[in-house]
C-alpha atoms as a PDB file:
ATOM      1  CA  UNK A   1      -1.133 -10.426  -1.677  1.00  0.00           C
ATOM      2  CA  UNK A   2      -3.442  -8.297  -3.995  1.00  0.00           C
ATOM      3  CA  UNK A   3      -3.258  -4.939  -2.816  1.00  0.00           C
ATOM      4  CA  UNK A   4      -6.959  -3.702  -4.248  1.00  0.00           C
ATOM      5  CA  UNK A   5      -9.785  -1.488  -2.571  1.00  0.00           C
ATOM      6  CA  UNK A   6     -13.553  -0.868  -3.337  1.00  0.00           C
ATOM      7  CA  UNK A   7     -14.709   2.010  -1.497  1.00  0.00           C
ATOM      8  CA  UNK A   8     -18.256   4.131  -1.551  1.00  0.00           C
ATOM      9  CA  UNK A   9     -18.892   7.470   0.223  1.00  0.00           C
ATOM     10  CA  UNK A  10     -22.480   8.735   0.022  1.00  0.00           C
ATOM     11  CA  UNK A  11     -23.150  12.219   1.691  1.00  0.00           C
ATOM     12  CA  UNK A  12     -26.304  14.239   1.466  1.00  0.00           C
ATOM     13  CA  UNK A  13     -23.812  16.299  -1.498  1.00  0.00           C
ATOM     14  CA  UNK A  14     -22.112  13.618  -4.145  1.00  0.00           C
ATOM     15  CA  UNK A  15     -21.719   9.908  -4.284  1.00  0.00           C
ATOM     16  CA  UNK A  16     -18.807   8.238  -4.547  1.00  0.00           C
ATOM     17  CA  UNK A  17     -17.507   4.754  -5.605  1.00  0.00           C
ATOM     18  CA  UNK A  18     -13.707   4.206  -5.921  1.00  0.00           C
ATOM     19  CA  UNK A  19     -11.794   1.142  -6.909  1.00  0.00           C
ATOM     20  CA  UNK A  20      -8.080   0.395  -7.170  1.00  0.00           C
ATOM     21  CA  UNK A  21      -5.514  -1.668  -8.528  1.00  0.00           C
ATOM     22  CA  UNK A  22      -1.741  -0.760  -6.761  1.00  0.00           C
ATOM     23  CA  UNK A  23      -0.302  -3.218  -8.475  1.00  0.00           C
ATOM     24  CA  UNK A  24      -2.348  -2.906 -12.249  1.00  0.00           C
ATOM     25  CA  UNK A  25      -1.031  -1.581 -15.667  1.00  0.00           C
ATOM     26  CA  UNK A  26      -2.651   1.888 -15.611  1.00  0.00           C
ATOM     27  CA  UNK A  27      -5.983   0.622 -16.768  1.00  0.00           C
ATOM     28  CA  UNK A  28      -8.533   3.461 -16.221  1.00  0.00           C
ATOM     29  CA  UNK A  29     -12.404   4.341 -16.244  1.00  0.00           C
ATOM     30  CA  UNK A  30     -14.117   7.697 -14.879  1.00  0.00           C
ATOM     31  CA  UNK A  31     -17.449   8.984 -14.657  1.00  0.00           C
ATOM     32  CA  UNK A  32     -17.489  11.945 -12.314  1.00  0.00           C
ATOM     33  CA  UNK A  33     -19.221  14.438 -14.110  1.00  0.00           C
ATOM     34  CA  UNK A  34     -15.508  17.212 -14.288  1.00  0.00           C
ATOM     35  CA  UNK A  35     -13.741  15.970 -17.518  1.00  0.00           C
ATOM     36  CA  UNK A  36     -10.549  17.964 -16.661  1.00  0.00           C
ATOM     37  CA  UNK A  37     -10.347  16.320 -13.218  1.00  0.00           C
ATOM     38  CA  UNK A  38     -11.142  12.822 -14.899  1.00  0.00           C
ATOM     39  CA  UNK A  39      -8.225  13.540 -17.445  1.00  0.00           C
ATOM     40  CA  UNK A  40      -6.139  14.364 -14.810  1.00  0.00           C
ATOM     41  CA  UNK A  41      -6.426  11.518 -13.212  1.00  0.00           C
ATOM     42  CA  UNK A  42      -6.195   9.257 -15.762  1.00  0.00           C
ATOM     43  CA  UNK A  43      -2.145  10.693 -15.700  1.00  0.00           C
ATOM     44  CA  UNK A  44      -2.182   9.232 -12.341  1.00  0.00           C
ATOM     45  CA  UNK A  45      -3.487   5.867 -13.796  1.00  0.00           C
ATOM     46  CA  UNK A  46      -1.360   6.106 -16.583  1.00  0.00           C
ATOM     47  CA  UNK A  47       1.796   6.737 -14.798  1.00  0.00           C
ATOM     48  CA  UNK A  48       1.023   5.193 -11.657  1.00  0.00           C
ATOM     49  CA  UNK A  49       0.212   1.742 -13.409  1.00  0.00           C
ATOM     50  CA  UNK A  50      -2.565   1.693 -11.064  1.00  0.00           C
ATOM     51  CA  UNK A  51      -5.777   0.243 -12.296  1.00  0.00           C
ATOM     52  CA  UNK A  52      -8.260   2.700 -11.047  1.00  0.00           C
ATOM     53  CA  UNK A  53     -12.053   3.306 -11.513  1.00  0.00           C
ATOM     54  CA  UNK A  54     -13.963   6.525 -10.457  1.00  0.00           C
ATOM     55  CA  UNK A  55     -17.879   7.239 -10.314  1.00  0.00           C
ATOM     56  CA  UNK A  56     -18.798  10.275  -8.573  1.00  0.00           C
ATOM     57  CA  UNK A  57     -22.443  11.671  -8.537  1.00  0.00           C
ATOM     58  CA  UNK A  58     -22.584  15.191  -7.094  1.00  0.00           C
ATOM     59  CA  UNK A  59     -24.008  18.998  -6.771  1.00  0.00           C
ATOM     60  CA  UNK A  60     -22.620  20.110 -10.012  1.00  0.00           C
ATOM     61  CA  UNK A  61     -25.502  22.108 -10.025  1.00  0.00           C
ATOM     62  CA  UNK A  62     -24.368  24.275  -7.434  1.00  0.00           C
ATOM     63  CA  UNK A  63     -20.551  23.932  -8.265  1.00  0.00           C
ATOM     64  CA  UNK A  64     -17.404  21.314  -8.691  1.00  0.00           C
ATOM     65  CA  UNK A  65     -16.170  21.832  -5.069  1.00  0.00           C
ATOM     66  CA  UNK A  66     -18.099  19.169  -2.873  1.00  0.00           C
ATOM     67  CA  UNK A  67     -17.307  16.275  -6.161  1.00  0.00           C
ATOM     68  CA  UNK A  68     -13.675  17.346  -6.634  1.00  0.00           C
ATOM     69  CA  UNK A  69     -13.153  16.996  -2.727  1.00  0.00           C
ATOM     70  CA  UNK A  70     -14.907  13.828  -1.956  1.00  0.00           C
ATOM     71  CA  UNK A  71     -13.146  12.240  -5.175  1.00  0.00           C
ATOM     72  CA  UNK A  72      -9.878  12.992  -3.273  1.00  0.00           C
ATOM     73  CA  UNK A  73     -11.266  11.582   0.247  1.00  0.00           C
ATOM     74  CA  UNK A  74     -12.660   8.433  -1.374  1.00  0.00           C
ATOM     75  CA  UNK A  75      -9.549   8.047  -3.197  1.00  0.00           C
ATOM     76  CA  UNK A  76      -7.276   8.176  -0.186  1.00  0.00           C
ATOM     77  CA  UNK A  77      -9.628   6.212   1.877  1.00  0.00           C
ATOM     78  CA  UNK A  78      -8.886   3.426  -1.053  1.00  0.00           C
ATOM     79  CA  UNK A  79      -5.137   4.097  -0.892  1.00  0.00           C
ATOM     80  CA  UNK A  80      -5.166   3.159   2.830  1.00  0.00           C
ATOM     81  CA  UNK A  81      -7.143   0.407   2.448  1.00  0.00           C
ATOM     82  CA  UNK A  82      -5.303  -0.955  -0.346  1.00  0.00           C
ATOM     83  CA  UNK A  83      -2.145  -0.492   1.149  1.00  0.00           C
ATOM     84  CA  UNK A  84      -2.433  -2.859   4.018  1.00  0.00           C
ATOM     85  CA  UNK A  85       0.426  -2.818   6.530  1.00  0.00           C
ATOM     86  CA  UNK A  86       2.694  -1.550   3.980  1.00  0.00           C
ATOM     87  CA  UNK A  87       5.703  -4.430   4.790  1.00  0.00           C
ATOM     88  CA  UNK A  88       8.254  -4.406   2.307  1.00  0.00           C
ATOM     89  CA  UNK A  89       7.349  -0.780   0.130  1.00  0.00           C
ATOM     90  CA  UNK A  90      10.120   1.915  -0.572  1.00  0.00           C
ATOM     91  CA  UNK A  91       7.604   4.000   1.153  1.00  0.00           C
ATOM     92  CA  UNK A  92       9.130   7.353  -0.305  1.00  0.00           C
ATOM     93  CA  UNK A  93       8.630   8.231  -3.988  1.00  0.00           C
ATOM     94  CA  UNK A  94       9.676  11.690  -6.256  1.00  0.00           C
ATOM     95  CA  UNK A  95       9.127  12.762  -9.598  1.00  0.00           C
ATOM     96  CA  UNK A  96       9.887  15.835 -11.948  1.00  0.00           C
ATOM     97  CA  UNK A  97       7.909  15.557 -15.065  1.00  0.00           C
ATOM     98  CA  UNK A  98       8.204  18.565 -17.459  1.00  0.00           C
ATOM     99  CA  UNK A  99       5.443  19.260 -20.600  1.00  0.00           C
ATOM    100  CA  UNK A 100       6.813  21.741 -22.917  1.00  0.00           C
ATOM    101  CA  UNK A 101       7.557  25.250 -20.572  1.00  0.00           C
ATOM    102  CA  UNK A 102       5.812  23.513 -17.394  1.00  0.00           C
ATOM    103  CA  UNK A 103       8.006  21.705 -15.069  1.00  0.00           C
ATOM    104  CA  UNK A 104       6.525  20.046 -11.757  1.00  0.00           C
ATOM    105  CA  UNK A 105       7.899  18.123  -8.664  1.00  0.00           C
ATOM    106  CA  UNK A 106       5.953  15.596  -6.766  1.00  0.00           C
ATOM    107  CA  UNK A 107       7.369  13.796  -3.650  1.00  0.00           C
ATOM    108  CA  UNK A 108       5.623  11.630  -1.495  1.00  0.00           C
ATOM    109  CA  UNK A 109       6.390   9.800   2.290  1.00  0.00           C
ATOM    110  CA  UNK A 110       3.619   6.580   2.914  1.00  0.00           C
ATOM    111  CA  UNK A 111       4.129   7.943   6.703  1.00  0.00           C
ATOM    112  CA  UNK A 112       0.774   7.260   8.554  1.00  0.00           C
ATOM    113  CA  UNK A 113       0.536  11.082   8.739  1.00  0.00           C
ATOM    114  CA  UNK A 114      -1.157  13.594   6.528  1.00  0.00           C
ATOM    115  CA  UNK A 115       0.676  16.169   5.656  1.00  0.00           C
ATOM    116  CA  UNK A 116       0.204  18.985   2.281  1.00  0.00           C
ATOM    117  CA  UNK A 117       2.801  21.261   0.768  1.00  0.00           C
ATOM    118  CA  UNK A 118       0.542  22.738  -1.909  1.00  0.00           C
ATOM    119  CA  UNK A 119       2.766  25.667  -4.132  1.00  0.00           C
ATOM    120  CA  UNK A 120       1.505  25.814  -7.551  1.00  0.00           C
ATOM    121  CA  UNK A 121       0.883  29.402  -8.865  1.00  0.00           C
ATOM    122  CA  UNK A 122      -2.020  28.776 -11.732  1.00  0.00           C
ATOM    123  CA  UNK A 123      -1.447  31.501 -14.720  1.00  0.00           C
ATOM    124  CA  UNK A 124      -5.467  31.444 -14.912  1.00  0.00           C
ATOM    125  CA  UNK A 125      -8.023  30.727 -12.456  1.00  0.00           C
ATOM    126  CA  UNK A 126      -9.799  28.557 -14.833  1.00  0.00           C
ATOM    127  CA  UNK A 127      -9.490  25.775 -17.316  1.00  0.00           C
ATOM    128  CA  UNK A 128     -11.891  24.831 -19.939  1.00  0.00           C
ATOM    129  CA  UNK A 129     -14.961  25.614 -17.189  1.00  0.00           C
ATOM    130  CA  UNK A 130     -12.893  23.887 -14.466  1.00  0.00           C
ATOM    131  CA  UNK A 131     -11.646  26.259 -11.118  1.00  0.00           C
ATOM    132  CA  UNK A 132      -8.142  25.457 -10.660  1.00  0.00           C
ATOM    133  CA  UNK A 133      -8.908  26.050  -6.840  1.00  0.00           C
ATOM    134  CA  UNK A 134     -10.293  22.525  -6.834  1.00  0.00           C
ATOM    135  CA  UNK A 135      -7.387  21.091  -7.344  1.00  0.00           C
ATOM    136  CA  UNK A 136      -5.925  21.455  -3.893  1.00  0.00           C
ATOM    137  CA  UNK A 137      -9.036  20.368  -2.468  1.00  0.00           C
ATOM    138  CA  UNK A 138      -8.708  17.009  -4.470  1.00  0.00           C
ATOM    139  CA  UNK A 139      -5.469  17.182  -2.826  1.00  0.00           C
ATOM    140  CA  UNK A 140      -6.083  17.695   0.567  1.00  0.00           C
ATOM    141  CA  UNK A 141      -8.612  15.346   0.717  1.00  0.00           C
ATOM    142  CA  UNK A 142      -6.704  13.043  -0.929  1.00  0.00           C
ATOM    143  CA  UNK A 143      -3.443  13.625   1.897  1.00  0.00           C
ATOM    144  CA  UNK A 144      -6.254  13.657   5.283  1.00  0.00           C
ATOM    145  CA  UNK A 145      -7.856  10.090   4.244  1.00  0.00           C
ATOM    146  CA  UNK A 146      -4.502   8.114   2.711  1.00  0.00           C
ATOM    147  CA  UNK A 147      -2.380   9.776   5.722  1.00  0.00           C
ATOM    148  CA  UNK A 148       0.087  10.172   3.639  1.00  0.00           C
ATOM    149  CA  UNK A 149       2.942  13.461   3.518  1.00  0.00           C
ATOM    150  CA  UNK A 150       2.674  15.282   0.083  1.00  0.00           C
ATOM    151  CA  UNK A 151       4.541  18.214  -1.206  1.00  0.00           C
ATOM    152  CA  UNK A 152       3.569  19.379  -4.796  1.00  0.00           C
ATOM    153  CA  UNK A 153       5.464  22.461  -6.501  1.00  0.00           C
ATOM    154  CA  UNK A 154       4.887  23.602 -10.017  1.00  0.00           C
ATOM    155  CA  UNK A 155       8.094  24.931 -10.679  1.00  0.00           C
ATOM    156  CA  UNK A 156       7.695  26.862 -13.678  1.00  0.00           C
ATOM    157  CA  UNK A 157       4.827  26.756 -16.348  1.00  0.00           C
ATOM    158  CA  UNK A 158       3.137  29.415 -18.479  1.00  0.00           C
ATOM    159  CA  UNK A 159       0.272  27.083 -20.013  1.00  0.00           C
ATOM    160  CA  UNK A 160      -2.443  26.407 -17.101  1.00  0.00           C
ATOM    161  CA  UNK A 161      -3.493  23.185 -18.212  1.00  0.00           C
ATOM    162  CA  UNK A 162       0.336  22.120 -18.229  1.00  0.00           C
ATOM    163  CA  UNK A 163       1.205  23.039 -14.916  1.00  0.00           C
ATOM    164  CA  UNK A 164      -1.608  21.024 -14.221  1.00  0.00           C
ATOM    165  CA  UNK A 165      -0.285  17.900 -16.291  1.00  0.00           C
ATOM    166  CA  UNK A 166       2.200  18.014 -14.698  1.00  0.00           C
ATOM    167  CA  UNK A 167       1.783  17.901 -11.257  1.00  0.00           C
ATOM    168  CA  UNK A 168      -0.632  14.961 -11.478  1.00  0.00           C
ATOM    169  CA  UNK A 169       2.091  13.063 -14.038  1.00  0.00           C
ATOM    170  CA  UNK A 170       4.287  13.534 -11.283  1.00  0.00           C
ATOM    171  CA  UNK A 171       2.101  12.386  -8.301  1.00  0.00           C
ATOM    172  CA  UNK A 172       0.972   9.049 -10.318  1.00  0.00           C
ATOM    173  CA  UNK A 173       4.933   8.498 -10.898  1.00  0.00           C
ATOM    174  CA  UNK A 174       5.645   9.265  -7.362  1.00  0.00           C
ATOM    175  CA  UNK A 175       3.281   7.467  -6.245  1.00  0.00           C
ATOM    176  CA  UNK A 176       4.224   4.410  -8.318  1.00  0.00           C
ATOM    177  CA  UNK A 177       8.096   4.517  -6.974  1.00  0.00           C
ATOM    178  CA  UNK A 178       6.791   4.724  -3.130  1.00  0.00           C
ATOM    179  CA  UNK A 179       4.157   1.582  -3.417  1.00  0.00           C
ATOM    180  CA  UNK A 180       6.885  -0.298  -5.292  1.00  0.00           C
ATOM    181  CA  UNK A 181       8.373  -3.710  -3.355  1.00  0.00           C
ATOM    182  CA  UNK A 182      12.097  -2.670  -2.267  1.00  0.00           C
ATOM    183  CA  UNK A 183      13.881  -6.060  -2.707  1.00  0.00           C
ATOM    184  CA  UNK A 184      16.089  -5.640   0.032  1.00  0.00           C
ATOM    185  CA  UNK A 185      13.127  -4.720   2.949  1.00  0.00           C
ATOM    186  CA  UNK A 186      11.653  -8.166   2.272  1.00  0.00           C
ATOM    187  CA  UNK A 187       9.050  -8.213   4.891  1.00  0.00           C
ATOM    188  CA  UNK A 188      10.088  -5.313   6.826  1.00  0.00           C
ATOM    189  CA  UNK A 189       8.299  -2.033   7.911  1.00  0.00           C
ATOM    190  CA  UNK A 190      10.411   1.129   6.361  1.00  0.00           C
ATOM    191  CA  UNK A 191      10.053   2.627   9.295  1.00  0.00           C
ATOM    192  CA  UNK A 192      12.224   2.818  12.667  1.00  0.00           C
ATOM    193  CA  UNK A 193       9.520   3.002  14.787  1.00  0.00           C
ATOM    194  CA  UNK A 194       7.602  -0.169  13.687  1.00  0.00           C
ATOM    195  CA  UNK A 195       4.239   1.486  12.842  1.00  0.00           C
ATOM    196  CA  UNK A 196       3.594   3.912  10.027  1.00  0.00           C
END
């Protein structure tokens, strides 16, 4: 079963397309106008192996916010989409991904309910011109539309653009371990109340 997803959002503030790959090798392509987001989530490509392509028109002229959040609601809207009835996933993934001083954990539940534990402490409000602020708004967005349960912690990092490295390392790997096919679920729900 392919588990892939094309999805669009147009508002009156940004345009976004989104298409995904679950099961790809990490291929990636972005055009969204925020080069640190777009590196950022080429980690989640990367590590996810999750073929994923990102346009994104938006208000840049007035500032990142409106782009960076509908990136993460178009995202998770593909997420759910792709992810069908989720028969036979491990449903729960974690990762800890360090990059030089910085040290992040990631864990994700598949659930059916959002949920965001959002603790990273930025050493500077800003990176390159991009407001670290954003990032939980990617985030959240992300979490409302894939319904998923998140909980992100930087858990030490000195270097801004590190912590940030390696949070979303850590969500593509978590990410990856939680859509992977458990063996021994075959085609059953991982869930004990038969819905998720």
């Amino acid at each position: 079963m392919s588990r892939t997803a094309e999805v669009t959002r147009n508002t009156l503030e940004t345009q976004v397309t989104v298409r995904l790959d679950l099961d790809g090798s990490g291929r990636a392509a972005f055009a969204t106008g925020l080069p640190f987001l777009d590196h950022m989530l080429d980690q989640v490509a990367r590590h996810g192996l999750i073929d994923l392509d990102i346009q994104a028109r938006g208000d840049l002229h007035i500032d990142a916010h409106h782009t960076a959040e509908d990136i993460g609601i178009t995202l998770g809207q593909a997420l759910a989409r792709a992810l069908g009835d989720k028969k036979g996933i491990r449903r729960y993934g974690h990762a800890y991904v360090p990059l030089d001083e910085a040290l992040s954990r990631v864990v994700v539940d598949l659930s059916g309910r959002p949920g965001l534990e959002y603790h990273v402490e930025f050493t500077r409000a800003r990176i390159g011109d991009f407001d670290v602020d954003l990032l939980r708004e990617f985030f959240q967005g992300f979490v409302n539309q894939a319904a998923v349960t998140l909980h992100i912690d930087n858990l030490r990092g000195i270097n801004a653009h590190h912590q940030a490295e390696t949070v979303f390392k850590a969500f593509g790997r978590a990410l990856r371990m939680a859509l992977e096919a458990d063996p021994r679920m075959g085609d059953t729900l991982p869930s004990t109340k038969g819905a998720l």
